[in-house]
N, C-alpha and C. Protein backbone atom coordinates (compact mmCIF):
# COMPACT_ATOMS: atom_id res chain seq x y z
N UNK A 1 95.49 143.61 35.03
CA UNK A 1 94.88 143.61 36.34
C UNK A 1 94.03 144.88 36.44
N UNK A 2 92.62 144.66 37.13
CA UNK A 2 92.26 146.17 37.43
C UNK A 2 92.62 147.23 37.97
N UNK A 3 92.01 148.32 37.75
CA UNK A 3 92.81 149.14 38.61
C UNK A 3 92.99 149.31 40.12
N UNK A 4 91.64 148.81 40.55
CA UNK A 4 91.26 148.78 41.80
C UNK A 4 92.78 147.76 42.33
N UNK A 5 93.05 147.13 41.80
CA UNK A 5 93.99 145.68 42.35
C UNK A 5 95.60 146.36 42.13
N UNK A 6 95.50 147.20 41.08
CA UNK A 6 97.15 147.55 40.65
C UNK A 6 97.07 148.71 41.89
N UNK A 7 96.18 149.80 42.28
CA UNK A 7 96.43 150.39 43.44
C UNK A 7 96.66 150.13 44.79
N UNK A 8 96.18 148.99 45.02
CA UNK A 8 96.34 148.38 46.27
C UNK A 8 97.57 147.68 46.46
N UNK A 9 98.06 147.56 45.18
CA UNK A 9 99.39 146.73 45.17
C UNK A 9 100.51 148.05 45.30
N UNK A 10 100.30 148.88 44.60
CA UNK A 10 100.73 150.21 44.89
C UNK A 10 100.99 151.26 45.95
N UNK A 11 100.02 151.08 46.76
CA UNK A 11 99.40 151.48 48.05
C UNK A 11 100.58 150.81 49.57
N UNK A 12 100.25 148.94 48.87
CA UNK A 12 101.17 148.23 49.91
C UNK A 12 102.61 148.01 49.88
N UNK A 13 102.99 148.25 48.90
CA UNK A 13 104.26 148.08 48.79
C UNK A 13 104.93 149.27 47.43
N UNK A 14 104.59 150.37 48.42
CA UNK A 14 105.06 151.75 47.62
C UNK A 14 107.07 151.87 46.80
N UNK A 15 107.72 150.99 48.01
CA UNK A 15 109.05 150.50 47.32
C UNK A 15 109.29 149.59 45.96
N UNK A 16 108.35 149.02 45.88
CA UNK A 16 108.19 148.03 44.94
C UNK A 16 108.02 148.53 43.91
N UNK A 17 106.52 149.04 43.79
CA UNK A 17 105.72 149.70 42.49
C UNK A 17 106.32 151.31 42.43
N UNK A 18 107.46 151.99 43.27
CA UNK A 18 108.04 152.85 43.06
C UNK A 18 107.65 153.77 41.41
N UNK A 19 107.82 152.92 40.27
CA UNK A 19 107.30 153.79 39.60
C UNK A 19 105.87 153.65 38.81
N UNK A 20 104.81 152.74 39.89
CA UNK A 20 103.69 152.92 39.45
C UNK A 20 103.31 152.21 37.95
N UNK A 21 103.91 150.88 37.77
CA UNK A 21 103.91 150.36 36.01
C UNK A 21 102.46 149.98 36.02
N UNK A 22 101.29 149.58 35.08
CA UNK A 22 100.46 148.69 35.46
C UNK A 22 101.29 147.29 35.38
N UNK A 23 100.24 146.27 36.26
CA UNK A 23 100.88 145.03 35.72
C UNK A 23 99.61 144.23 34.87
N UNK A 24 100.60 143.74 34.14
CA UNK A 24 100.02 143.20 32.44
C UNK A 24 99.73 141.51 33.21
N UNK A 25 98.56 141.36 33.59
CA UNK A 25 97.84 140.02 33.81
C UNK A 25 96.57 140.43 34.49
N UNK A 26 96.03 139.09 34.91
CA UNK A 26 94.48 139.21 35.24
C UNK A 26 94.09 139.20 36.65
N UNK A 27 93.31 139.56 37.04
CA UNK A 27 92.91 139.39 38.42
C UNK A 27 93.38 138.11 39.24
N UNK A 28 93.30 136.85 38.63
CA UNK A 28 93.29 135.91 39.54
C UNK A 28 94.71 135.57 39.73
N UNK A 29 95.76 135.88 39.53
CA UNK A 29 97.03 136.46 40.25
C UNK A 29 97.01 137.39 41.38
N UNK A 30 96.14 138.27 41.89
CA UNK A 30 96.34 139.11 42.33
C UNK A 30 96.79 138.48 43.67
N UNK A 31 95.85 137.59 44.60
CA UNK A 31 97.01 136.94 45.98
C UNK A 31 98.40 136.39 45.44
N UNK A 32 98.41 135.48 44.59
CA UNK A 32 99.89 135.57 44.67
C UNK A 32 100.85 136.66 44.31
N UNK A 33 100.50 137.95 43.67
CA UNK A 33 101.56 139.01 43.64
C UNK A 33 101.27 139.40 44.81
N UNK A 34 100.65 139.48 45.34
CA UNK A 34 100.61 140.27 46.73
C UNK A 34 101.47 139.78 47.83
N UNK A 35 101.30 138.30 47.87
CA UNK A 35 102.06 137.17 48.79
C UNK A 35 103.34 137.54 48.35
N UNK A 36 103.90 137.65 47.09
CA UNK A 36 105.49 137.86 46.57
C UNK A 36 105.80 139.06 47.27
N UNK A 37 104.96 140.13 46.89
CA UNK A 37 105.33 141.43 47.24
C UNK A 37 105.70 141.17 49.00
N UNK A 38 104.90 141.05 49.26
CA UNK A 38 105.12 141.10 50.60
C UNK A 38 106.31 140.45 51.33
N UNK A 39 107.01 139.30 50.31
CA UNK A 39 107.80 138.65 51.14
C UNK A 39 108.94 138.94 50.59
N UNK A 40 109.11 139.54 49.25
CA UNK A 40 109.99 141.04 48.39
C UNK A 40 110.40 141.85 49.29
N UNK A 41 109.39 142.41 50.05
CA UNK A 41 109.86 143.79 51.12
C UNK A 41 109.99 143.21 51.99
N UNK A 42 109.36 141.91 52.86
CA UNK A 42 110.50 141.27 53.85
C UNK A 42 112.32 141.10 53.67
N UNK A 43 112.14 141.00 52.60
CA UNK A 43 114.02 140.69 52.30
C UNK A 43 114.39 141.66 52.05
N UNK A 44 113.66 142.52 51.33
CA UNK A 44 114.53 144.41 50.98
C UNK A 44 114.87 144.36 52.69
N UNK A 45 113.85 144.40 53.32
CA UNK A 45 114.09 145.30 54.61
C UNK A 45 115.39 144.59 55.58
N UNK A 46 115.33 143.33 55.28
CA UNK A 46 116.06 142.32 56.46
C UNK A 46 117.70 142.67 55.41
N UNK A 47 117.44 142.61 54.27
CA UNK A 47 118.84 142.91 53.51
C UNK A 47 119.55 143.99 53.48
N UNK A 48 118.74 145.35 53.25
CA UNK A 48 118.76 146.62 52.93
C UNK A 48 118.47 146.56 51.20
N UNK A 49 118.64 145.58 50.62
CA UNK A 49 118.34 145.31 49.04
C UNK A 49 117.27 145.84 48.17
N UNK A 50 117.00 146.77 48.29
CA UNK A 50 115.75 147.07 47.80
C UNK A 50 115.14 146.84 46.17
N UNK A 51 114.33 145.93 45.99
CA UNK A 51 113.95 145.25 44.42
C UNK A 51 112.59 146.31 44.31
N UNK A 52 113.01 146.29 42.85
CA UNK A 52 111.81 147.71 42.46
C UNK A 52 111.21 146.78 41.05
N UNK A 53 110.25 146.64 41.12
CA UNK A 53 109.40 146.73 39.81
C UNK A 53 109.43 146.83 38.66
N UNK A 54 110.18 146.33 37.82
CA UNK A 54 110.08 147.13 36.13
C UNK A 54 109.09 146.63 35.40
N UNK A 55 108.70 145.24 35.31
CA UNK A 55 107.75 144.81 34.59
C UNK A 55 106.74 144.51 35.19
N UNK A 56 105.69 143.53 35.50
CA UNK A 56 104.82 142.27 35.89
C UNK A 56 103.69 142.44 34.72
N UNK A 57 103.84 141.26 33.85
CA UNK A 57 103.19 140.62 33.18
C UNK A 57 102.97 138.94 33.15
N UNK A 58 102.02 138.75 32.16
CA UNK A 58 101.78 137.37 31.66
C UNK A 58 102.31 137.07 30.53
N UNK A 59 103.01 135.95 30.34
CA UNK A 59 103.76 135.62 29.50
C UNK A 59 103.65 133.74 29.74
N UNK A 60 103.44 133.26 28.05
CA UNK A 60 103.33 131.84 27.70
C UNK A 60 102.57 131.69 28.88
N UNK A 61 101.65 132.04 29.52
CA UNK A 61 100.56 131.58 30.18
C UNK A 61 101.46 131.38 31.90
N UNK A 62 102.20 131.83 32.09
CA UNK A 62 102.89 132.35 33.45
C UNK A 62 103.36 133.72 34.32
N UNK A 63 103.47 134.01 35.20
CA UNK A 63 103.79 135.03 35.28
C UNK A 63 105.14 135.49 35.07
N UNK A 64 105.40 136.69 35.04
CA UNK A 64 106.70 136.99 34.52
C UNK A 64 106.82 138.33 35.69
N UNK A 65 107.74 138.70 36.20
CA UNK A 65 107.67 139.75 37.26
C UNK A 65 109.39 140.33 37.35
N UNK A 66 109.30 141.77 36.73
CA UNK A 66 110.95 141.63 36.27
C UNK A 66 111.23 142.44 37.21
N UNK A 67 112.46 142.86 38.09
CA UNK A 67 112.64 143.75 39.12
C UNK A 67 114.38 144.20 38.70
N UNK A 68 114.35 145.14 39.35
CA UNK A 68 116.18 145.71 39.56
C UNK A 68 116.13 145.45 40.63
N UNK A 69 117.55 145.16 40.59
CA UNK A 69 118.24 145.13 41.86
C UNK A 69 117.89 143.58 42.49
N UNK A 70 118.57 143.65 43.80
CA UNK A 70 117.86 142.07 44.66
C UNK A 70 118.87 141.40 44.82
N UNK A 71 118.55 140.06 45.48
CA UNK A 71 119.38 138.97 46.38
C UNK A 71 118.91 137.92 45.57
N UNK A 72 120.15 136.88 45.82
CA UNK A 72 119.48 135.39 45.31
C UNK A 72 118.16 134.87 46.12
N UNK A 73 117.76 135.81 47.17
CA UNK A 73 116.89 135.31 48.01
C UNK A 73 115.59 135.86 46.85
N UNK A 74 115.64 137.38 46.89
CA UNK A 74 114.11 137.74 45.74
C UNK A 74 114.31 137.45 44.75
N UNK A 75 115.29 136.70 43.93
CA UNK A 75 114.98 135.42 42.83
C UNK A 75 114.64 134.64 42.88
N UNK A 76 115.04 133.69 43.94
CA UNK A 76 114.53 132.34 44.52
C UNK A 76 112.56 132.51 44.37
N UNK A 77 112.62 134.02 45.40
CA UNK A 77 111.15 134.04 45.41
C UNK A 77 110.26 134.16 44.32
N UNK A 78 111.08 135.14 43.72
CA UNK A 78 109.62 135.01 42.28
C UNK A 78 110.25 134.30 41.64
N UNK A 79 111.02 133.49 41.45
CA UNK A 79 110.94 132.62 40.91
C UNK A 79 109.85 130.92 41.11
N UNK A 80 110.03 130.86 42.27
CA UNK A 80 108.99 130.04 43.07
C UNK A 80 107.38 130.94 42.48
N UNK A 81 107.16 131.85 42.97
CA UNK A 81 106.04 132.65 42.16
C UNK A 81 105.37 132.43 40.84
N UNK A 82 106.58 132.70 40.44
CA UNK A 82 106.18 132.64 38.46
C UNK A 82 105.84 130.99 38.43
N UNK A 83 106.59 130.09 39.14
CA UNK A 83 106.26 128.54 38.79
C UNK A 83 105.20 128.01 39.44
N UNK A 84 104.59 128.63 40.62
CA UNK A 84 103.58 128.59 41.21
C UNK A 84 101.91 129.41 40.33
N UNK A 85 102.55 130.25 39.29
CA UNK A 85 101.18 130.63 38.61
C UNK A 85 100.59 130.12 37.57
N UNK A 86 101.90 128.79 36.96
CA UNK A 86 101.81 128.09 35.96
C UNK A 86 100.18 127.05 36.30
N UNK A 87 100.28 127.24 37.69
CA UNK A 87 98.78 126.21 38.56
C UNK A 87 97.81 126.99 38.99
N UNK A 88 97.40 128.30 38.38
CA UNK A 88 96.56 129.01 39.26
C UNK A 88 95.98 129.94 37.84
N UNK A 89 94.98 130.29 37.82
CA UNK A 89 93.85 130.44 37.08
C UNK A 89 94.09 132.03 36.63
N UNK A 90 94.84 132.39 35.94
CA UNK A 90 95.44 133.77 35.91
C UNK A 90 93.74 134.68 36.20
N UNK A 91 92.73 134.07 35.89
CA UNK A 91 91.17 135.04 35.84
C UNK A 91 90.44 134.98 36.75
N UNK A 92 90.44 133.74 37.56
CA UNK A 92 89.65 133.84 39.03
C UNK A 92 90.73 133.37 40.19
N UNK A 93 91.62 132.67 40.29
CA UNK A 93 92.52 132.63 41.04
C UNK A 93 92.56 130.83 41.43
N UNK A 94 91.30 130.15 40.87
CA UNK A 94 91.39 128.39 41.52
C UNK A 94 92.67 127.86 40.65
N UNK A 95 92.48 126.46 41.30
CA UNK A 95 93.54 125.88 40.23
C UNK A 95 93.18 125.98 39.16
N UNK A 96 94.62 125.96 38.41
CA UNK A 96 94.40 126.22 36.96
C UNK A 96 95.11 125.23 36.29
N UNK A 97 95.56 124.42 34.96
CA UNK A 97 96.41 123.97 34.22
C UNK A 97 96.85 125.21 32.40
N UNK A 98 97.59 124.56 32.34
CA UNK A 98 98.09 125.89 31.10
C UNK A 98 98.07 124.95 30.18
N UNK A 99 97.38 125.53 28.87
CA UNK A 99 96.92 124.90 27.84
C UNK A 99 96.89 125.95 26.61
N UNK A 100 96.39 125.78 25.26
CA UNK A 100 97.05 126.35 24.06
C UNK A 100 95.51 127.04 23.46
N UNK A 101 95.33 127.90 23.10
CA UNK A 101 94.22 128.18 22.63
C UNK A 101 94.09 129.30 21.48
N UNK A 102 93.91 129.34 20.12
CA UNK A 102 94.02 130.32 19.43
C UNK A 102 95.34 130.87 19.29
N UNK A 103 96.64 129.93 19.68
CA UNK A 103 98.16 130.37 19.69
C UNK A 103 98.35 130.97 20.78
N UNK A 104 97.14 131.06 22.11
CA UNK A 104 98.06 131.80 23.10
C UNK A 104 97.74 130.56 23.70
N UNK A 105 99.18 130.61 25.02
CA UNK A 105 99.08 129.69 26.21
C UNK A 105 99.02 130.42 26.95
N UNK A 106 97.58 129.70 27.99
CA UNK A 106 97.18 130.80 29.04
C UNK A 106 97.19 129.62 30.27
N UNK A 107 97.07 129.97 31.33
CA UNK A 107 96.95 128.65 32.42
C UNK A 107 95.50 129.44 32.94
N UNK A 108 94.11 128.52 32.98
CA UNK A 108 93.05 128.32 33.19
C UNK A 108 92.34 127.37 34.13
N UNK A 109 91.31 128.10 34.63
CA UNK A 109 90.53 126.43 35.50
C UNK A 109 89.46 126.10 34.52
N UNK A 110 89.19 124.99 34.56
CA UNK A 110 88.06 124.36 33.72
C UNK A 110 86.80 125.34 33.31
N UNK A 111 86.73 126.15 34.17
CA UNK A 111 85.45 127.23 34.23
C UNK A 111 86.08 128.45 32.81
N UNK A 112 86.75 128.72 32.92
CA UNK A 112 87.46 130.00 32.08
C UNK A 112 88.77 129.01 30.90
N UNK A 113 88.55 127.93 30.78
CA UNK A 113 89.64 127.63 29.73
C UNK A 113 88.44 127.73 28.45
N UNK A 114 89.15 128.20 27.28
CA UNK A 114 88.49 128.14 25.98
C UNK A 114 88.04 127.20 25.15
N UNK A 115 86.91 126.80 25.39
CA UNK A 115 86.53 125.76 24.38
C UNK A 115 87.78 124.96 23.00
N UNK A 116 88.19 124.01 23.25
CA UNK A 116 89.12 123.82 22.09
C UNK A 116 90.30 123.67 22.74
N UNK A 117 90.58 124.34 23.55
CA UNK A 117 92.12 124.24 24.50
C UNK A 117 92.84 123.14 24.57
N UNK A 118 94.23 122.78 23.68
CA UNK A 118 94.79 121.72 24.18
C UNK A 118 96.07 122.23 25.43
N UNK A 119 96.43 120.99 25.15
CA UNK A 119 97.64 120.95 25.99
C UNK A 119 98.99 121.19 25.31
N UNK A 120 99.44 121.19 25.73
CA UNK A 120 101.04 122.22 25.26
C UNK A 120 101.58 120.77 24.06
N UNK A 121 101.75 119.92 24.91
CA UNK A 121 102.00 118.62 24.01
C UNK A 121 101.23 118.15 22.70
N UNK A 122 100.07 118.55 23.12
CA UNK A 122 99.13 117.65 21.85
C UNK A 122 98.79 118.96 21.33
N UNK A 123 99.34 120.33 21.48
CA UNK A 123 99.41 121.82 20.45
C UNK A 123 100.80 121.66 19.51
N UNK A 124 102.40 121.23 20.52
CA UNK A 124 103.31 120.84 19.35
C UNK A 124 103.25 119.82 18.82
N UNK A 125 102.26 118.62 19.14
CA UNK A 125 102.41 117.39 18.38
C UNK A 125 101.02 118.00 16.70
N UNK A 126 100.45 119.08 17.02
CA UNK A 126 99.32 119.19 15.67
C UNK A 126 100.09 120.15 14.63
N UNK A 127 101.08 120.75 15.55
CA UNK A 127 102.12 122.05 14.49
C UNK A 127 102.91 121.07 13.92
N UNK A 128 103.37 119.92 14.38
CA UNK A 128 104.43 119.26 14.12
C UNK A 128 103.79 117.76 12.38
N UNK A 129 102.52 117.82 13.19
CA UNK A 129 101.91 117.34 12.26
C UNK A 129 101.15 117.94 10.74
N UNK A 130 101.54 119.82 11.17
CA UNK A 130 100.63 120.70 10.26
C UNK A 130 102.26 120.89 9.19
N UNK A 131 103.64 120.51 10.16
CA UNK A 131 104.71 121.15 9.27
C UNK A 131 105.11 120.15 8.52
N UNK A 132 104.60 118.36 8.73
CA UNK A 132 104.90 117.59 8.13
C UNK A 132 103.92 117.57 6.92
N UNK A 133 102.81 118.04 6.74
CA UNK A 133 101.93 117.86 5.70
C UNK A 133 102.46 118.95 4.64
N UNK A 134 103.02 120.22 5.33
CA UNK A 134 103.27 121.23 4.40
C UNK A 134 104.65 120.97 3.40
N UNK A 135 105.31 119.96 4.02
CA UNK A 135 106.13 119.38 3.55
C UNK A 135 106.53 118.51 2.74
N UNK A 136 105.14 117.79 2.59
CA UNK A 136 104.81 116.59 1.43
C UNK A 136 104.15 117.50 0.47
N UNK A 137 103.72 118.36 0.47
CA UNK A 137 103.40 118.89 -0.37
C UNK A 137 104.04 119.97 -1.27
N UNK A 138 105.20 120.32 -0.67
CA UNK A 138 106.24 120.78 -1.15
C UNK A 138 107.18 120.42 -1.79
């Protein structure tokens, strides 16, 4: 994320980003971490629970957002989060679908997916078909 975006996230929810990590993804996450965050420090505050920050990255083309501490309530939430980014364009923020490209899975909108991009299915059905050939030949 830029910096401009990791400060503001920093800025708003100073309990959260407590120790200032960057987070490892792209801009077009940035409303939905913000929406999490915000509803993160609704429950710290209504709980006294306070969830702090250790990670936020992208991972297999989702978000991943690791915290200490918390309630089944700020699991529930980023959890809903992380499954909600699996549809959203980690680079500009529209809908997105997650698809396979060069061995990474990234979730993309049609505008920013990589030429070549399959789908998760028809990426293990070509490995599956690359491990059966290596196999006849063995």
């Amino acid at each position: 994320m830029n910096h401009e975006h990791n400060q503001q996230l920093f800025e708003r929810y100073p309990k959260i980003f407590e120790h200032r990590e960057r987070l490892w993804c792209r801009d077009g996450w940035f409303d939905l971490i913000d929406a999490l965050c915000a509803r993160l420090q609704e429950v710290s505050d209504r709980t006294g629970s306070q969830v702090v920050a250790r990670q936020v990255k992208e991972k297999f083309g989702g978000l991943r957002f690791y915290v200490s501490e918390g309630t089944t309530e700020h699991a529930d939430a980023i959890a809903e989060a992380e499954q909600a980014s699996l549809h959203i364009c980690e680079v500009c923020g529209q809908p997105g679908v997650v698809k396979v490209s060069a061995g990474y899975v990234q979730c993309r909108c049609p505008d920013h997916m990589p030429e070549g991009a399959r789908s998760l299915e028809e990426h293990k059905e070509a490995v599956r078909a690359l491990r059966k050939a290596q196999d006849e030949k063995a």
